[in-house]
N, C-alpha and C. Protein backbone atom coordinates (compact mmCIF):
# COMPACT_ATOMS: atom_id res chain seq x y z
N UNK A 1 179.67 167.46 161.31
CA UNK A 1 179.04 166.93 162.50
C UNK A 1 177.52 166.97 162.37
N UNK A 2 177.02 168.39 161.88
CA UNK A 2 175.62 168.07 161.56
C UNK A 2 175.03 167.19 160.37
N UNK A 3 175.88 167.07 159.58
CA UNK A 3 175.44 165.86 158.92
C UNK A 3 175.81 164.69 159.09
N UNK A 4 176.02 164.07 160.18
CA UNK A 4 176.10 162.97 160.64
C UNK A 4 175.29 162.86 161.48
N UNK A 5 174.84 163.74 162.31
CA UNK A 5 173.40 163.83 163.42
C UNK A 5 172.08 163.49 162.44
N UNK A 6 172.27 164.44 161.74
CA UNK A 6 171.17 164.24 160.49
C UNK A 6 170.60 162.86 160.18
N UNK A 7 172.04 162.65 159.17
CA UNK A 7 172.20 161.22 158.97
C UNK A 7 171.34 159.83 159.30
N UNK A 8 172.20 159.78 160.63
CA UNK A 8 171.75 159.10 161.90
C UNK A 8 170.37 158.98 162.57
N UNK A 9 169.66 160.21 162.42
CA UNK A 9 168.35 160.63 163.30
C UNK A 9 167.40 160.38 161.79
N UNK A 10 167.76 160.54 160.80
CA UNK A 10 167.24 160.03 159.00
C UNK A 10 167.06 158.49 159.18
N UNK A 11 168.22 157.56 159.93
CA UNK A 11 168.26 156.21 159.44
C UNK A 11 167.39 155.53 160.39
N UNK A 12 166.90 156.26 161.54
CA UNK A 12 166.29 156.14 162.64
C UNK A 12 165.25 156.09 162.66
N UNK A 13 164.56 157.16 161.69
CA UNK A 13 163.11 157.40 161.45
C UNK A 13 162.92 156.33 160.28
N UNK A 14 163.74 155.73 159.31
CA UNK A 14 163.51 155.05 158.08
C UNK A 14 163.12 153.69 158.80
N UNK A 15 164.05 153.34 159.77
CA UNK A 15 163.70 152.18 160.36
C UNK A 15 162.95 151.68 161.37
N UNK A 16 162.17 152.85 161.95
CA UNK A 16 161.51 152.57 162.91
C UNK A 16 160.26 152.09 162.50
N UNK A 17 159.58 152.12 161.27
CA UNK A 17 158.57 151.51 160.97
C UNK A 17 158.56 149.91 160.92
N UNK A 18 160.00 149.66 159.95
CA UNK A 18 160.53 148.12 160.02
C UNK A 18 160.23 147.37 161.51
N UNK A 19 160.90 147.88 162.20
CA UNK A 19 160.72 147.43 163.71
C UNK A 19 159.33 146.86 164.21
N UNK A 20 158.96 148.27 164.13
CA UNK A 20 157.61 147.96 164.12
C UNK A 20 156.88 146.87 163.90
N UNK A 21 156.93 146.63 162.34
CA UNK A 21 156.48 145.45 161.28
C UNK A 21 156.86 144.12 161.50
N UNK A 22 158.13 143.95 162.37
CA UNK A 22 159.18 142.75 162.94
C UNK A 22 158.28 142.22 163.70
N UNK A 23 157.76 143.19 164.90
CA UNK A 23 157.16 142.76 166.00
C UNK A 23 155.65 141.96 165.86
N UNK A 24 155.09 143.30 165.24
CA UNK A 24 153.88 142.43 164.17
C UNK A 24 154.05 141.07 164.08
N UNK A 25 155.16 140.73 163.25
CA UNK A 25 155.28 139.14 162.50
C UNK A 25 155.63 138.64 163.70
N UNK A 26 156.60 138.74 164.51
CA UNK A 26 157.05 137.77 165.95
C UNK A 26 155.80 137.25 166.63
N UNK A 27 154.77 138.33 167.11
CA UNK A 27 153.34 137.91 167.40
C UNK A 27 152.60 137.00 166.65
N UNK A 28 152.75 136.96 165.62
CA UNK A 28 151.86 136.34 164.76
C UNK A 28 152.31 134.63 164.92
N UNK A 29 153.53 134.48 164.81
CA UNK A 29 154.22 133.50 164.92
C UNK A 29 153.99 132.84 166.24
N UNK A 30 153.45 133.24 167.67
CA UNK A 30 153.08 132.83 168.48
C UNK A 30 151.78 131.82 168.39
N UNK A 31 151.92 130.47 168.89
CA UNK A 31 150.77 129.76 168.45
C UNK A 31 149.57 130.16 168.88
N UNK A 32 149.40 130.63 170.27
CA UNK A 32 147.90 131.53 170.48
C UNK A 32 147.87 132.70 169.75
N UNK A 33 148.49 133.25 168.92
CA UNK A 33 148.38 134.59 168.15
C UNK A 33 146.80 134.39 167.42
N UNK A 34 146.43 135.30 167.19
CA UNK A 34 144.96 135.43 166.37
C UNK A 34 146.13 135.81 165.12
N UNK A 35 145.38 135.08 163.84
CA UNK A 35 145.45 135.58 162.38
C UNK A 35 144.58 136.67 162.23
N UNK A 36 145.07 138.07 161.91
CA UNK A 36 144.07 138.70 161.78
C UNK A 36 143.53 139.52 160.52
N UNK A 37 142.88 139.22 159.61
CA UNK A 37 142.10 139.57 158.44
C UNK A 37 142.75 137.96 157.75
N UNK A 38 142.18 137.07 158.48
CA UNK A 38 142.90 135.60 157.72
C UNK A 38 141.11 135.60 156.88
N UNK A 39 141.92 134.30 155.91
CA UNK A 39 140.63 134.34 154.46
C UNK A 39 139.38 133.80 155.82
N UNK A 40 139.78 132.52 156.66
CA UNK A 40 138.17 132.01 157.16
C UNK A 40 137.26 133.08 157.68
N UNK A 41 138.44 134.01 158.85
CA UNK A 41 137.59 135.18 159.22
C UNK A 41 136.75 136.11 158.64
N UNK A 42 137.10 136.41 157.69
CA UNK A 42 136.74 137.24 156.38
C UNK A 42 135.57 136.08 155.84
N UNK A 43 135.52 134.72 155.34
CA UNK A 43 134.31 133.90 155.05
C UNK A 43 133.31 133.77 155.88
N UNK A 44 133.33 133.95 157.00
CA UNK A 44 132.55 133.83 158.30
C UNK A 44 131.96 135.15 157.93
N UNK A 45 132.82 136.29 158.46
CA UNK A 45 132.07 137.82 158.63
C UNK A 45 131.25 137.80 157.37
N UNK A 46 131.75 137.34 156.03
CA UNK A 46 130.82 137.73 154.90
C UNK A 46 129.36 136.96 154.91
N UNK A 47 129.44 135.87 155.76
CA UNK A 47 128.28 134.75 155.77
C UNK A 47 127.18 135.23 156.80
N UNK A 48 127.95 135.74 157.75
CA UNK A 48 126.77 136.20 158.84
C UNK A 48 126.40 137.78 158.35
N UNK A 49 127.31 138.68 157.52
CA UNK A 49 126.67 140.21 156.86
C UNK A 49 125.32 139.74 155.95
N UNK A 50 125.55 138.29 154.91
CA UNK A 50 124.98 137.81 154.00
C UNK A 50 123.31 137.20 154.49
N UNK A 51 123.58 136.79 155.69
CA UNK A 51 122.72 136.37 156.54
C UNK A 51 121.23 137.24 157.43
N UNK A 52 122.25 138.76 157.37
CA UNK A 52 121.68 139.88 157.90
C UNK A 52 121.22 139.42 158.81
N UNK A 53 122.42 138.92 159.74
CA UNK A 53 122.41 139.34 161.39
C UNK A 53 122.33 140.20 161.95
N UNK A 54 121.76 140.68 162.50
CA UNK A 54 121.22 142.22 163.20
C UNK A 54 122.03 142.61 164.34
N UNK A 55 122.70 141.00 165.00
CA UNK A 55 124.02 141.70 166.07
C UNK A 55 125.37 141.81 165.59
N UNK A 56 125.27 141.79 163.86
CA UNK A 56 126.64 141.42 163.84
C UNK A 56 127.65 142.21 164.19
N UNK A 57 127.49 143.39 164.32
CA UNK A 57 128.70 144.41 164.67
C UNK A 57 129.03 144.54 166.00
N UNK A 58 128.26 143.47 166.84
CA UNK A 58 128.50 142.95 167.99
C UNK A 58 129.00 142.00 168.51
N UNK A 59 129.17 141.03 167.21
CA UNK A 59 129.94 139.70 167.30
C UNK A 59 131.18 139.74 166.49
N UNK A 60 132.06 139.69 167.16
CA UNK A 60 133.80 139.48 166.94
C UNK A 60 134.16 138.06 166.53
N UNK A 61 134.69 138.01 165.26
CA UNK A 61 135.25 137.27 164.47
C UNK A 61 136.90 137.15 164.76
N UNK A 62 137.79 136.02 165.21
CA UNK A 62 139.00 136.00 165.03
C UNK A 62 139.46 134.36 164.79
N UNK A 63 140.53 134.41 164.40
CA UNK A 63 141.06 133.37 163.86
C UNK A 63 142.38 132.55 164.37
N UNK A 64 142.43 131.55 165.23
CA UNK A 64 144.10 131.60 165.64
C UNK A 64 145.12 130.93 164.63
N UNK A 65 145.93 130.48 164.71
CA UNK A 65 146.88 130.06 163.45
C UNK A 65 146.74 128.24 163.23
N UNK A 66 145.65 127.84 164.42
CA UNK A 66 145.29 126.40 164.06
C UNK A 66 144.04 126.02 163.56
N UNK A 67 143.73 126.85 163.07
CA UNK A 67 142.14 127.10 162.53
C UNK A 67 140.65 127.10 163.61
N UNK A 68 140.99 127.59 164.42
CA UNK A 68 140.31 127.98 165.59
C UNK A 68 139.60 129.07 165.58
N UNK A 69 138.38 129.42 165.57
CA UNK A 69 137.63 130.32 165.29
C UNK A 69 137.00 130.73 166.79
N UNK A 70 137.56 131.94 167.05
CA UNK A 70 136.59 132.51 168.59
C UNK A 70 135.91 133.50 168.43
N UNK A 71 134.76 133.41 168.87
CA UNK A 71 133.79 134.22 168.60
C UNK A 71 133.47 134.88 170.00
N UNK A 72 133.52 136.07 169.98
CA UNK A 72 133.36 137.17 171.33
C UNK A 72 132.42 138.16 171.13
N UNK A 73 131.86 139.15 171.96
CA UNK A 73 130.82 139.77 172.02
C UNK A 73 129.51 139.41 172.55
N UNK A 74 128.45 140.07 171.26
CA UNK A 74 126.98 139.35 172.12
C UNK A 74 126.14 139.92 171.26
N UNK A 75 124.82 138.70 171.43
CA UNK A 75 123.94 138.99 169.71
C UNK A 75 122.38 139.25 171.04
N UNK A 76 121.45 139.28 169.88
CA UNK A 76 120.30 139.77 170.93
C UNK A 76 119.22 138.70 170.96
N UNK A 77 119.37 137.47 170.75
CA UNK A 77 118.81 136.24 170.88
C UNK A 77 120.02 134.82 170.97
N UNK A 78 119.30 134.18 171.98
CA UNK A 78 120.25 132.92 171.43
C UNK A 78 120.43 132.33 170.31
N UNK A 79 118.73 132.26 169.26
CA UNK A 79 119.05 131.80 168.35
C UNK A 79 120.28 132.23 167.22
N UNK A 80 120.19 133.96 167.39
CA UNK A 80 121.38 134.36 166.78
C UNK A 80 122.97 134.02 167.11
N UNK A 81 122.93 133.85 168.41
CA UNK A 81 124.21 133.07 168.78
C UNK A 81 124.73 131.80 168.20
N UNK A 82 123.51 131.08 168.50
CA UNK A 82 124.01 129.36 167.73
C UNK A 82 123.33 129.35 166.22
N UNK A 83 123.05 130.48 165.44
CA UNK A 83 123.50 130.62 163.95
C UNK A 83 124.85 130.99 163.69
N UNK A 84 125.16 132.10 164.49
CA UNK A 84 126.90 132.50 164.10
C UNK A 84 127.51 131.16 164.49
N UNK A 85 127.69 130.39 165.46
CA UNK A 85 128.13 128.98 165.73
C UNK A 85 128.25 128.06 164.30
N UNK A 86 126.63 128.14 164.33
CA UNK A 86 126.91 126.80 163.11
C UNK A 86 127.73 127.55 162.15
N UNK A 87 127.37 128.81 161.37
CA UNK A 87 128.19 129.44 160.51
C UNK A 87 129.38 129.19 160.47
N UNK A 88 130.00 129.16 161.62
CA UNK A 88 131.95 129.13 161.82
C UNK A 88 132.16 127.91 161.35
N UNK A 89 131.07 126.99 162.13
CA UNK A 89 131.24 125.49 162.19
C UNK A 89 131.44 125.26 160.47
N UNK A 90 130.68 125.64 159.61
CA UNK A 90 130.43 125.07 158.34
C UNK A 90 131.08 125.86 157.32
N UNK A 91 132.07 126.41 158.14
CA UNK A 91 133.49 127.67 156.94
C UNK A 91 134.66 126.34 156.64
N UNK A 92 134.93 126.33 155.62
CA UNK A 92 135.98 125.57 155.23
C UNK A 92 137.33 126.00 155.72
N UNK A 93 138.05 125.11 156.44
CA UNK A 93 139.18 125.47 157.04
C UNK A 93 138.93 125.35 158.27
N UNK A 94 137.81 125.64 158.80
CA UNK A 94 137.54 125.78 160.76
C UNK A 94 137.77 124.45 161.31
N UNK A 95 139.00 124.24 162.05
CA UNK A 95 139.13 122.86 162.83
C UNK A 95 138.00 123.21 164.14
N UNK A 96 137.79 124.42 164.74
CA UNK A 96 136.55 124.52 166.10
C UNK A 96 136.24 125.64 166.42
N UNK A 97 135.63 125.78 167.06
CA UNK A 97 134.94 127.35 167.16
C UNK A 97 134.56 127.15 168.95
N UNK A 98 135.20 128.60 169.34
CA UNK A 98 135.18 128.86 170.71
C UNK A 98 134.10 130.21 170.96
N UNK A 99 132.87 129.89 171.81
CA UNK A 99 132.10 131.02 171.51
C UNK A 99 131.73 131.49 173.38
N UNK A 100 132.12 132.42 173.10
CA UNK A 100 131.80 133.57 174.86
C UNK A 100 130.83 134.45 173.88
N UNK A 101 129.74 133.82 173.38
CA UNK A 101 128.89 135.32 172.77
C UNK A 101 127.80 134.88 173.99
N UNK A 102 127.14 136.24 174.29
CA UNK A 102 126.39 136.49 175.24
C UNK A 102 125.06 136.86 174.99
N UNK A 103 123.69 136.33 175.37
CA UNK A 103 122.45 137.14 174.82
C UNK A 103 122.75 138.56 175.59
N UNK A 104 122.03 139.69 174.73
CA UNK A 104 122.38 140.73 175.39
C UNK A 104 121.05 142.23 174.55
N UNK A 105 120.28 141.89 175.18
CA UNK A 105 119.16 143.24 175.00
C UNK A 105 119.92 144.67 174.60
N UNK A 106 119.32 144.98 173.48
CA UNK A 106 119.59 146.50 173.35
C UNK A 106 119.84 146.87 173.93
N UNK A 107 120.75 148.30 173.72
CA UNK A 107 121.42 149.18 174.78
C UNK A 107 120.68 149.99 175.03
């Protein structure tokens, strides 16, 4: 009997990560799902680090699964805003870019 409790409470813990990982992918598969660490996102973030944007750890990079690029947060000039813009704009793969970035003065 205790090794069937065992067993059981063994096959439980093996699979609960799987589950896990299922759900992951089910989301992803949702058409508003964000791709997340997709290659454009990753070309973007490397273009505006490359750029030495000074808000970048303030501006959020994501990707949805139609090549939709939204950009969230907030940089500390406009001009820095509509550089990350054109940036997205001119990543290969970006069908559009959705931007809620905000000017926003030091903290």
């Amino acid at each position: 009997m205790k090794t069937l409790i065992a067993g059981t409470l063994a096959a439980g813990l093996l699979l609960t990560p799987l589950a896990m990982a299922q759900d992951a992918d089910q989301d992803r598969s949702h058409p508003s799902a964000f791709v997340k660490d997709s290659v454009i996102t990753t070309k973007i973030k490397s273009k505006l680090a490359a750029d030495h944007i000074t808000s970048l750890g303030r501006i959020h990079v994501d990707t949805d699964t139609n090549g939709i690029v939204w950009l969230t947060g907030s940089a500390r000039s406009q001009e820095a805003i509509d550089h990350a813009v054109q940036v997205a704009n001119s990543t290969e793969g970006v069908k559009g870019v959705q931007s809620s970035l905000v000017v926003k003065a030091d903290d």
